[in-house]
PDB file of N, CA and C in Angstrom:
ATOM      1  N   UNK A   1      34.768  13.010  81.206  1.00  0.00           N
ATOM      2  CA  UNK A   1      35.406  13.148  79.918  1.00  0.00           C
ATOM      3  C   UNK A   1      34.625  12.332  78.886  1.00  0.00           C
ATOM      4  N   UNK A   2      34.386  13.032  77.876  1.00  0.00           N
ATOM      5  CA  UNK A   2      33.615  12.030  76.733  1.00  0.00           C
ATOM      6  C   UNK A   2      34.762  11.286  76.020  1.00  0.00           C
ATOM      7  N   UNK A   3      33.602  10.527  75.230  1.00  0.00           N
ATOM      8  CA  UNK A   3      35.241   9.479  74.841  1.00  0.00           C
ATOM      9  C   UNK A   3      34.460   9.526  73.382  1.00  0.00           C
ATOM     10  N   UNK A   4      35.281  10.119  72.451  1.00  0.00           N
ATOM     11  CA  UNK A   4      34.801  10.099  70.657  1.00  0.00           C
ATOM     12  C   UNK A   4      34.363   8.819  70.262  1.00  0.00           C
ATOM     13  N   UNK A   5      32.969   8.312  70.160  1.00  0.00           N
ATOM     14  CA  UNK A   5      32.860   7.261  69.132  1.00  0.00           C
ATOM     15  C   UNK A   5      32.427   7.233  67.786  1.00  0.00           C
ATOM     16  N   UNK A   6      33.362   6.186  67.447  1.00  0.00           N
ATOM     17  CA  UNK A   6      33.357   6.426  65.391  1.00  0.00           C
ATOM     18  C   UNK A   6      32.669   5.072  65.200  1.00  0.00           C
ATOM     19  N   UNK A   7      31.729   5.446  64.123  1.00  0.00           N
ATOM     20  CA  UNK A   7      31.075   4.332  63.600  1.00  0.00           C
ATOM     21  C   UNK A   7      31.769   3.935  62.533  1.00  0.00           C
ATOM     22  N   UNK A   8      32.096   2.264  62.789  1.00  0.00           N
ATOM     23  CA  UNK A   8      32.656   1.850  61.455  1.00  0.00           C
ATOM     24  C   UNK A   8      31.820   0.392  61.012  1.00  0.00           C
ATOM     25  N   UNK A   9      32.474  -0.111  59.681  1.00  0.00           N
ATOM     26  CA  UNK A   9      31.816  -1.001  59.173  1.00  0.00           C
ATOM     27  C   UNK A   9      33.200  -2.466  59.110  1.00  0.00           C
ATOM     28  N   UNK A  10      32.459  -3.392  59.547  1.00  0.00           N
ATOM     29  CA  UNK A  10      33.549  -4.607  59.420  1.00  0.00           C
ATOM     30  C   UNK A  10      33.326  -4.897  58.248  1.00  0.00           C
ATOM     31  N   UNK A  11      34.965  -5.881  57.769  1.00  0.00           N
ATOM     32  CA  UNK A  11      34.744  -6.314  56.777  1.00  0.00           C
ATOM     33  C   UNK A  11      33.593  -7.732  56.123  1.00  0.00           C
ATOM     34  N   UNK A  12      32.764  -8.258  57.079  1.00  0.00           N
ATOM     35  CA  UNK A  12      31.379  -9.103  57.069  1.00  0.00           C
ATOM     36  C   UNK A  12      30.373  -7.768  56.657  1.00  0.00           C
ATOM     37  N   UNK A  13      30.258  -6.237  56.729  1.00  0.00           N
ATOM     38  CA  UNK A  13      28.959  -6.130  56.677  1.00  0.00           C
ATOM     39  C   UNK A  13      28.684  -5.467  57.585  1.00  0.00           C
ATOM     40  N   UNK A  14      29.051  -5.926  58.891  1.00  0.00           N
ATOM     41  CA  UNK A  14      28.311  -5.699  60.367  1.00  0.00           C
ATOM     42  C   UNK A  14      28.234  -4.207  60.636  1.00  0.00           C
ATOM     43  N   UNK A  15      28.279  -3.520  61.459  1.00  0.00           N
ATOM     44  CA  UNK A  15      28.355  -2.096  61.962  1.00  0.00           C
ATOM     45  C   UNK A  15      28.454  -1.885  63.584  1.00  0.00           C
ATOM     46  N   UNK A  16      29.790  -0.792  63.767  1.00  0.00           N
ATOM     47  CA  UNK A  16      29.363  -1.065  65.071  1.00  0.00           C
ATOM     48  C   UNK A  16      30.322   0.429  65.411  1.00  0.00           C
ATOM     49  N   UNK A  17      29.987   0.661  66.717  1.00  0.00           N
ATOM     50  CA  UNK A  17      30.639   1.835  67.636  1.00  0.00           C
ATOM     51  C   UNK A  17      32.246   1.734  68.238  1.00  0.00           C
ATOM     52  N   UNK A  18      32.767   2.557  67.765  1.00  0.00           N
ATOM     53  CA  UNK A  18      34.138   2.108  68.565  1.00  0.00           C
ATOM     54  C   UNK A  18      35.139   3.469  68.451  1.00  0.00           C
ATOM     55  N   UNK A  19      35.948   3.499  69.780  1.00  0.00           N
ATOM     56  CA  UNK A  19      36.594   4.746  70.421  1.00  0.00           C
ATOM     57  C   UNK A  19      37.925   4.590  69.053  1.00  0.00           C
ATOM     58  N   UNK A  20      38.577   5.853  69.474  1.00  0.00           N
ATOM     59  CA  UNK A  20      39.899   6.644  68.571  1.00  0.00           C
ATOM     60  C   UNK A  20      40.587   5.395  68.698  1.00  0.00           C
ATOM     61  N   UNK A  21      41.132   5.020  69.833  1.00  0.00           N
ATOM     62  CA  UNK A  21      42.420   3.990  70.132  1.00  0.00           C
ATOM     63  C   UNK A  21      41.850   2.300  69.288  1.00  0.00           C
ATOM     64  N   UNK A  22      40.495   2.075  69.049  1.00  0.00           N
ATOM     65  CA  UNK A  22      39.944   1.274  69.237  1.00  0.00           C
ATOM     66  C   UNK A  22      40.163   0.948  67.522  1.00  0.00           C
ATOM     67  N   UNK A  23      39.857   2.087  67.118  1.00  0.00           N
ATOM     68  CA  UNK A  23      40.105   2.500  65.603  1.00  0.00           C
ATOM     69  C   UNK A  23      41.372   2.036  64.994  1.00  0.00           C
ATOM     70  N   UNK A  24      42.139   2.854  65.657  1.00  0.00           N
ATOM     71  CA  UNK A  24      43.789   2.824  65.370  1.00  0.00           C
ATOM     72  C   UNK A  24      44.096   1.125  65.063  1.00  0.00           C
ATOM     73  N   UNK A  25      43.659   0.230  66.334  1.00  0.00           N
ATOM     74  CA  UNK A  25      44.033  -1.029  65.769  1.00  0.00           C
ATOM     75  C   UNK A  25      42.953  -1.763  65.105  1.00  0.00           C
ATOM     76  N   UNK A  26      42.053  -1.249  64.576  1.00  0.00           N
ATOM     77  CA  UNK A  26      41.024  -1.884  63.684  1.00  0.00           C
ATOM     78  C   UNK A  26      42.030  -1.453  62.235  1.00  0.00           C
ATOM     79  N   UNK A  27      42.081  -0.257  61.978  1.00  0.00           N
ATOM     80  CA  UNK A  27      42.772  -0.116  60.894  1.00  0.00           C
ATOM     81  C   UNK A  27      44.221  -0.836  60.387  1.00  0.00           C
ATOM     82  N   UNK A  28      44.510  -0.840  61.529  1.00  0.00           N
ATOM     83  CA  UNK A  28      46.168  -1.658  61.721  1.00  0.00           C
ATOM     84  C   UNK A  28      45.866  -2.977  61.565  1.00  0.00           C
ATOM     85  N   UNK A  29      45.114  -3.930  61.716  1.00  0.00           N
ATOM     86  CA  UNK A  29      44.801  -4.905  61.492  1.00  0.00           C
ATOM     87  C   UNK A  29      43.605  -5.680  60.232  1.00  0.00           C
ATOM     88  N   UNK A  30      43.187  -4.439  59.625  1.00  0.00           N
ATOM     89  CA  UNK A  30      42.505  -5.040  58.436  1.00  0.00           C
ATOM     90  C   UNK A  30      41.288  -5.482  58.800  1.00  0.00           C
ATOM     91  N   UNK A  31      40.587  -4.913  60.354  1.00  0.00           N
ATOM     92  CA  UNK A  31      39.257  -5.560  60.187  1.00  0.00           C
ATOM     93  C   UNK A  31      38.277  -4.750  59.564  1.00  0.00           C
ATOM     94  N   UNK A  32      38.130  -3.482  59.376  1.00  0.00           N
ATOM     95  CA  UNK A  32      37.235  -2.998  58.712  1.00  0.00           C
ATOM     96  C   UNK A  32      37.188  -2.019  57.443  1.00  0.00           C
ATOM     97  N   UNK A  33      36.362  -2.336  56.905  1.00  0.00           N
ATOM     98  CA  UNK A  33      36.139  -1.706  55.493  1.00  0.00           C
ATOM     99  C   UNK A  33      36.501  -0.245  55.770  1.00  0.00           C
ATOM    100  N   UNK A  34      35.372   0.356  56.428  1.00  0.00           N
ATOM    101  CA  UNK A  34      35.055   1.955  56.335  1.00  0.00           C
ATOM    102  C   UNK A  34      35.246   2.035  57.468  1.00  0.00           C
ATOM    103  N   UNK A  35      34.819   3.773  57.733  1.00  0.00           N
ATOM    104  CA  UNK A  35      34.693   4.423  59.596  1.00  0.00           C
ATOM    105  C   UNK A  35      34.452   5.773  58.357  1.00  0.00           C
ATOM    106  N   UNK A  36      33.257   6.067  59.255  1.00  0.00           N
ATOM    107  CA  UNK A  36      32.895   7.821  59.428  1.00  0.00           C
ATOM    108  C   UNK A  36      33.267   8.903  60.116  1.00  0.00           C
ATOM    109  N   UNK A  37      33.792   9.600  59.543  1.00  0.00           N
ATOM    110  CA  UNK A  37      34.419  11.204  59.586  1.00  0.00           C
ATOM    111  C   UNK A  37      33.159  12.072  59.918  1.00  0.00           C
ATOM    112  N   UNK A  38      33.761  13.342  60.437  1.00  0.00           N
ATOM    113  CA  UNK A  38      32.489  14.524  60.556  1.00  0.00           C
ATOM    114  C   UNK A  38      32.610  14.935  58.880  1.00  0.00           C
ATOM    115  N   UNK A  39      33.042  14.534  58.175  1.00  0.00           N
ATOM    116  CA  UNK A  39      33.082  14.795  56.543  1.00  0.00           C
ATOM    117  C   UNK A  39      32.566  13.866  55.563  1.00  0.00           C
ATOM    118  N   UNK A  40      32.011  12.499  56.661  1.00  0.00           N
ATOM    119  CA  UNK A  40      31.837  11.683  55.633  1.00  0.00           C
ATOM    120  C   UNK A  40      32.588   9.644  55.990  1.00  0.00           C
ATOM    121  N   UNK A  41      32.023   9.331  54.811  1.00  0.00           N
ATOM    122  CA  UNK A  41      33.055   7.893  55.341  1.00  0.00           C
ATOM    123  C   UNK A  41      34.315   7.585  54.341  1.00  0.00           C
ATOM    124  N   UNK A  42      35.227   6.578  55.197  1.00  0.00           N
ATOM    125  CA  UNK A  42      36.514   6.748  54.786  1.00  0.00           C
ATOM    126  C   UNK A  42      36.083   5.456  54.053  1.00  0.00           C
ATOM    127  N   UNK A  43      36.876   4.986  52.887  1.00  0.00           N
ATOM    128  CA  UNK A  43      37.086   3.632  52.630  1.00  0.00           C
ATOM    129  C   UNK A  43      38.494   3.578  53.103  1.00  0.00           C
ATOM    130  N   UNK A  44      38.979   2.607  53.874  1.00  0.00           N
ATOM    131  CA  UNK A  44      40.076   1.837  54.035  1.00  0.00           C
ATOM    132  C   UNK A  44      41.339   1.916  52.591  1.00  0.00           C
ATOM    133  N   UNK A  45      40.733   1.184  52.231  1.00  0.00           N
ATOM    134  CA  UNK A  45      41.490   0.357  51.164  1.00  0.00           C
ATOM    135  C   UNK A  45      41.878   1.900  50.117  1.00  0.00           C
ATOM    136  N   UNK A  46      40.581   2.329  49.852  1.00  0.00           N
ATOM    137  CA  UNK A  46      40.750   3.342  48.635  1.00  0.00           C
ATOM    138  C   UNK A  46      41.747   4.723  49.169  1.00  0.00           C
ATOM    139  N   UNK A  47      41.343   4.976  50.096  1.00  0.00           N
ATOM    140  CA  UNK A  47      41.765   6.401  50.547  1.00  0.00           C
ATOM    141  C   UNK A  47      42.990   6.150  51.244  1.00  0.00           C
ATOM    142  N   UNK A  48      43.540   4.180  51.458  1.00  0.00           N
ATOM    143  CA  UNK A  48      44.996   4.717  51.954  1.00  0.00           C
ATOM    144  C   UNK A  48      44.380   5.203  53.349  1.00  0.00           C
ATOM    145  N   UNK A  49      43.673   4.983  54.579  1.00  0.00           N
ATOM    146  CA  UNK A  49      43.663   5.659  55.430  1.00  0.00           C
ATOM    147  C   UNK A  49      44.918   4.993  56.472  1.00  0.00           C
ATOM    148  N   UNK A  50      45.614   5.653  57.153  1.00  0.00           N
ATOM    149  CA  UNK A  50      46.487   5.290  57.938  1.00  0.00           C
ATOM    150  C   UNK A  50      46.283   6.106  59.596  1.00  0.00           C
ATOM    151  N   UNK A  51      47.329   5.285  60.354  1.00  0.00           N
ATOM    152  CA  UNK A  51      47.036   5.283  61.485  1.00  0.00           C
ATOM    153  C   UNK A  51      47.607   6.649  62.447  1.00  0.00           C
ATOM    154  N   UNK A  52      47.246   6.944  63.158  1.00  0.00           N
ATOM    155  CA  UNK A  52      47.966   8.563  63.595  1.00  0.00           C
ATOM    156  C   UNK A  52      49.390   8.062  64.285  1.00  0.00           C
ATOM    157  N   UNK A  53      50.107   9.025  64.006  1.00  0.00           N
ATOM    158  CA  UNK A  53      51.431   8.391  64.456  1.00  0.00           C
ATOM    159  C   UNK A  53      52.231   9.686  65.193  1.00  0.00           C
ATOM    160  N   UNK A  54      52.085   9.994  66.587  1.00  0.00           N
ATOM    161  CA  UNK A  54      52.131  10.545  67.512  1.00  0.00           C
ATOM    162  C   UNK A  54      53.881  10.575  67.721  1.00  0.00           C
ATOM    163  N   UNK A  55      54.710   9.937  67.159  1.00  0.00           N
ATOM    164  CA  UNK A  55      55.822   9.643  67.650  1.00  0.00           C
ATOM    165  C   UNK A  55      56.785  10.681  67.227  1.00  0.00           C
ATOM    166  N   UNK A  56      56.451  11.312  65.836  1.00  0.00           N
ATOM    167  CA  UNK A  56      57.255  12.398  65.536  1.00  0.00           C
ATOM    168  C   UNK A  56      57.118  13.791  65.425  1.00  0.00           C
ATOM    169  N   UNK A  57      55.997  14.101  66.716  1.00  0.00           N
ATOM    170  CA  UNK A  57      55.068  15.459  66.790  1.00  0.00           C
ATOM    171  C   UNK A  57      56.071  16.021  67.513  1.00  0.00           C
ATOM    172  N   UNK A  58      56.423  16.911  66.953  1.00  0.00           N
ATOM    173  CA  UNK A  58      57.235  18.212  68.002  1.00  0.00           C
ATOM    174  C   UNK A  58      56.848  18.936  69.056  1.00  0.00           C
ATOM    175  N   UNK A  59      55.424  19.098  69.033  1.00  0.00           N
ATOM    176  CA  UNK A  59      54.628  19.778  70.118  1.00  0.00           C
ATOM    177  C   UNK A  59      53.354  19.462  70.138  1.00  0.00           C
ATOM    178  N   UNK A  60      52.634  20.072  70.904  1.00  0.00           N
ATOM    179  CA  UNK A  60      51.108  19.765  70.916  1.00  0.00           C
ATOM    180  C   UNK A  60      50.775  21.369  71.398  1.00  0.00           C
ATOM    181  N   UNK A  61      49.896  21.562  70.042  1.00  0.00           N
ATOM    182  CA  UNK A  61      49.457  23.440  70.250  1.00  0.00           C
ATOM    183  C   UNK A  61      48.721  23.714  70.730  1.00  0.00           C
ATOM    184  N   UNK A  62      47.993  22.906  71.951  1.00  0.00           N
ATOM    185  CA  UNK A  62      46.949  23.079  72.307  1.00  0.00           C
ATOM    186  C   UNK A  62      47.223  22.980  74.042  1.00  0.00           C
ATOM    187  N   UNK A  63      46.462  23.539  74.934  1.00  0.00           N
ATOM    188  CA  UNK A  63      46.865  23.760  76.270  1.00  0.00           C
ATOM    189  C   UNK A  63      47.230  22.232  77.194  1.00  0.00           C
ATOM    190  N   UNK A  64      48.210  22.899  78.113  1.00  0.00           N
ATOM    191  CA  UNK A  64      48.667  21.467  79.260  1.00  0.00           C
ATOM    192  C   UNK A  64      47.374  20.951  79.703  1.00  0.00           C
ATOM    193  N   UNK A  65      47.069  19.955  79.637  1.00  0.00           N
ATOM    194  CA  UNK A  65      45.643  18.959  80.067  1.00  0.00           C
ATOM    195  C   UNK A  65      46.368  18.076  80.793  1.00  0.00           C
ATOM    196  N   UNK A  66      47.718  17.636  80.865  1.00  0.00           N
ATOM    197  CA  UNK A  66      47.659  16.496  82.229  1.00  0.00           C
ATOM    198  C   UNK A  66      48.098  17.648  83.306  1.00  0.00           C
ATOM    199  N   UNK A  67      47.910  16.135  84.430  1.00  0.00           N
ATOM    200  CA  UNK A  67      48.533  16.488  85.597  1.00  0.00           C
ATOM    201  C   UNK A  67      49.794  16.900  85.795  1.00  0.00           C
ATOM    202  N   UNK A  68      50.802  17.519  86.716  1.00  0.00           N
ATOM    203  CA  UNK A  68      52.298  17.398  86.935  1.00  0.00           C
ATOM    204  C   UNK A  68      52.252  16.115  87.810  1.00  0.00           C
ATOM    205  N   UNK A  69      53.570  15.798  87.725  1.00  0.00           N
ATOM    206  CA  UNK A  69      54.147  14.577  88.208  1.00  0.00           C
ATOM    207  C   UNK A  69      54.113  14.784  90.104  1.00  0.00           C
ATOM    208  N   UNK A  70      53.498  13.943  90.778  1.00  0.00           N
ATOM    209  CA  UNK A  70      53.742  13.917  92.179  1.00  0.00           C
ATOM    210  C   UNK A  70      55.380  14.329  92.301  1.00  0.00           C
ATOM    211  N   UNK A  71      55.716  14.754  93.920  1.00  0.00           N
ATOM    212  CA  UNK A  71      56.868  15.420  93.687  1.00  0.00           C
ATOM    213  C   UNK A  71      57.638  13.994  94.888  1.00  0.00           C
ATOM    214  N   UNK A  72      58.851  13.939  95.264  1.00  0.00           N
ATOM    215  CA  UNK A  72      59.000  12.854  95.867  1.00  0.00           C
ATOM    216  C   UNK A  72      58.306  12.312  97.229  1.00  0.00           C
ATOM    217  N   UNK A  73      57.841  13.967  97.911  1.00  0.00           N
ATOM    218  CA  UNK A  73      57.545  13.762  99.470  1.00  0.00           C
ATOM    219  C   UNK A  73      56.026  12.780  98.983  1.00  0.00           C
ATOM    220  N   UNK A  74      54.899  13.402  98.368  1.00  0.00           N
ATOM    221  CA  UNK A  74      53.918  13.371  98.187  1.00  0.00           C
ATOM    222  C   UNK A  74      53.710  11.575  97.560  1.00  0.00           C
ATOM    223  N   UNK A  75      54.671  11.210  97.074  1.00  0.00           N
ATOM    224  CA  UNK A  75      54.998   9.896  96.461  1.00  0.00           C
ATOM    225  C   UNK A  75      54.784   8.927  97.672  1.00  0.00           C
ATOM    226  N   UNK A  76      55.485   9.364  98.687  1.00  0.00           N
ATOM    227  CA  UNK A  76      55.513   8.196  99.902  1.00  0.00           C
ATOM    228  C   UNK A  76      54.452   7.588 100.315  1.00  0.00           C
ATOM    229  N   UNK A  77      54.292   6.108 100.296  1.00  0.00           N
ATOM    230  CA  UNK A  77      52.853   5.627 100.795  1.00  0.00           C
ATOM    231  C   UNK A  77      53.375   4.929 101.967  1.00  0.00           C
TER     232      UNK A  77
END
């Protein structure tokens, strides 16, 4: 499985590589300025970027990707 990395910029300057989840609490915490989009880079501050918020999605339109749940027999170790 690939894992998306977004280039962003700290607020020192620096630059560096970092995954979706990795993002989420960079933004949540104010460490970095920017992060690049396939459209481009975000400013933080200006654009209001906020964090994805998964909690009030009704569905997901896109096909079952996990596993099903072990069933009880299969559970037993």
């Amino acid at each position: 499985m690939k894992i998306t990395q977004i280039k962003v910029v700290y607020l020192d300057g620096t630059t560096g590589v970092v995954s979706n989840d990795v993002l989420d609490v960079l933004i949540a915490t104010g460490k970095i300025k920017c992060f690049k989009r396939s459209d481009g880079w975000v400013d933080i501050i200006r654009d209001h970027a906020s964090l994805r918020d998964y909690r009030n999605a009704t569905s997901y339109p896109g096909p079952e990707r996990r596993a099903p749940w072990p069933d009880a027999e299969q559970r037993k170790d």
